[in-house]
Protein backbone atom coordinates (compact mmCIF):
# COMPACT_ATOMS: atom_id res chain seq x y z
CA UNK A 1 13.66 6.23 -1.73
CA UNK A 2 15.38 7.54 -5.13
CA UNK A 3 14.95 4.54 -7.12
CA UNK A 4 12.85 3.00 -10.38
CA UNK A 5 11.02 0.57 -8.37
CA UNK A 6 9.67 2.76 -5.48
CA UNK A 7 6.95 5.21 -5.44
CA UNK A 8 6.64 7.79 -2.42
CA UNK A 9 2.99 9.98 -3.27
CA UNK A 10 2.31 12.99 -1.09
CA UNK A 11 -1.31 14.96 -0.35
CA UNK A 12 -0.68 18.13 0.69
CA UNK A 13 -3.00 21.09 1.50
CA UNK A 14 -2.28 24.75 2.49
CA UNK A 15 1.75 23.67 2.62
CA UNK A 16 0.73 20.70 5.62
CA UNK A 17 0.85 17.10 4.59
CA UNK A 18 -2.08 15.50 5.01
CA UNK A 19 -1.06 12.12 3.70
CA UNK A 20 1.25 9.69 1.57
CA UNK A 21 2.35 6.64 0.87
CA UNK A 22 5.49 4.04 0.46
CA UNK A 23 5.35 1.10 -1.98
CA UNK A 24 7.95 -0.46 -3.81
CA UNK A 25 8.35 -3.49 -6.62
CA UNK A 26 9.86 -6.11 -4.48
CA UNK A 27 11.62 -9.92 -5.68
CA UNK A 28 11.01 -13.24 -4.78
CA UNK A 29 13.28 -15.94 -4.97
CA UNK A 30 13.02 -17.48 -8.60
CA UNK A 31 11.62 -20.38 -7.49
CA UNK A 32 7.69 -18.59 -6.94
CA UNK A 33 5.93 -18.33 -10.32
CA UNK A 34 5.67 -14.70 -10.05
CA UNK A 35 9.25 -13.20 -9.08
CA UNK A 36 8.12 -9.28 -8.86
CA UNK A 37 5.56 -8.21 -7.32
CA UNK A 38 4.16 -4.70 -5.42
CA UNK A 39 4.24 -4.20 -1.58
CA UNK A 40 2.63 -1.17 -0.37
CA UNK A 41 4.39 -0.35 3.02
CA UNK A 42 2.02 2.38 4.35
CA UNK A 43 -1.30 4.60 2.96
CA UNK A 44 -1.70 7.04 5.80
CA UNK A 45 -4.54 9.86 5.88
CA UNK A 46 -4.50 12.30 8.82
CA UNK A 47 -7.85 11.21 10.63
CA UNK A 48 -9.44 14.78 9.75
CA UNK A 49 -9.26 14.30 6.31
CA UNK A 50 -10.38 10.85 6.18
CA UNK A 51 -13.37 9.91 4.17
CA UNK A 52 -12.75 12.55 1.28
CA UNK A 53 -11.46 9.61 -1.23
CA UNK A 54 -7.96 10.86 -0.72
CA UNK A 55 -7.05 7.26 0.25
CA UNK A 56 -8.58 6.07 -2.76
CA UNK A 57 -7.00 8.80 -5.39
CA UNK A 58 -3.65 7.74 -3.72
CA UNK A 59 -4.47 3.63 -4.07
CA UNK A 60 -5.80 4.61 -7.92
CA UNK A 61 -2.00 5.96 -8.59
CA UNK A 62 -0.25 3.32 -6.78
CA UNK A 63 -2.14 0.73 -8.66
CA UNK A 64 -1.64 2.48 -11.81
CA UNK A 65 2.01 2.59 -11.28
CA UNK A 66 2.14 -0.93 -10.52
CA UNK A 67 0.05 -1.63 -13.54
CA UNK A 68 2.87 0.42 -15.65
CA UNK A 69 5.36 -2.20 -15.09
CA UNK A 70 3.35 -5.52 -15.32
CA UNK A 71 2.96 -6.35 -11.58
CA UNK A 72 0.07 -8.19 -11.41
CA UNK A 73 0.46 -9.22 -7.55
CA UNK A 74 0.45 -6.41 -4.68
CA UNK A 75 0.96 -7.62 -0.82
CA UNK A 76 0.34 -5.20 2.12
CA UNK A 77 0.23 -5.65 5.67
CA UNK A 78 -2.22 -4.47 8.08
CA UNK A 79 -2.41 -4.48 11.86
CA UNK A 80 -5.08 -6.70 13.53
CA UNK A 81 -6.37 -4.41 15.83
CA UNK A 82 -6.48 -1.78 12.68
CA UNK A 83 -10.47 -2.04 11.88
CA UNK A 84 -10.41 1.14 10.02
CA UNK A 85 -7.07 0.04 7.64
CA UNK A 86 -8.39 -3.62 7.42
CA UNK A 87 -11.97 -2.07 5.84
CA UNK A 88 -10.04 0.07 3.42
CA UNK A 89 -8.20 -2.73 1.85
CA UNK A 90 -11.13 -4.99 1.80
CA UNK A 91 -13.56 -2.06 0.53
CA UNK A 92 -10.70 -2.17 -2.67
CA UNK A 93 -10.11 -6.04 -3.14
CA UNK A 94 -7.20 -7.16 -0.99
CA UNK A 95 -8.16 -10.23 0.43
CA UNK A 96 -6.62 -12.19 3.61
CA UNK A 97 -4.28 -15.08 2.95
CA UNK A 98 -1.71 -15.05 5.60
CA UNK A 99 -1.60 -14.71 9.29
CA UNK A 100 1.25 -13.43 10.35
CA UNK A 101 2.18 -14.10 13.87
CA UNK A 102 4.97 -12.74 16.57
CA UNK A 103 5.82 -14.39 19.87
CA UNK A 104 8.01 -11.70 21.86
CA UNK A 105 7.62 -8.20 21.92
């Protein structure tokens, strides 16, 4: 992902990853009000290290970044059945205003 409008972090410890994340400043057809906005793709933390406020020192730089070039508007997706994901993003603000639904596998 070499490019201005993605951002790839990366926790390591003792050489081993221990977690990252993907988001990108995405368009929308110039019809919507607001034509860029942020999509965070994934936020990972290896379970072990969970609860250290790693996830949250990688959201504060994301957010930052995104703040850096004027994108007011961030989307993300999370999994129903993801309970622990769902509470992180609600824990930092991201509210629920889509379902997004599959028929098929």
């Amino acid at each position: 992902m070499k490019s201005d409008n993605a951002l790839v972090l990366v926790a390591r410890e003792d050489g081993q990853v221990i977690a990252y994340s993907l988001s990108q400043i995405c368009k929308r057809h110039p019809l919507f009000k607001e034509v860029d906005y942020g999509y965070i793709y994934d936020l990972a933390v290896k379970s072990e290290y969970r609860r250290r406020g790693i996830g949250e020192q990688i959201l504060g730089k994301i957010l930052e970044w995104f703040k850096s070039r004027q994108i007011g508007r961030i989307e993300l997706m999370v999994l129903a059945k993801n309970q622990i994901g769902y509470s992180f993003w609600k824990k930092h603000g991201f509210v629920v205003v889509a379902h997004r639904m599959f028929l098929g596998k």
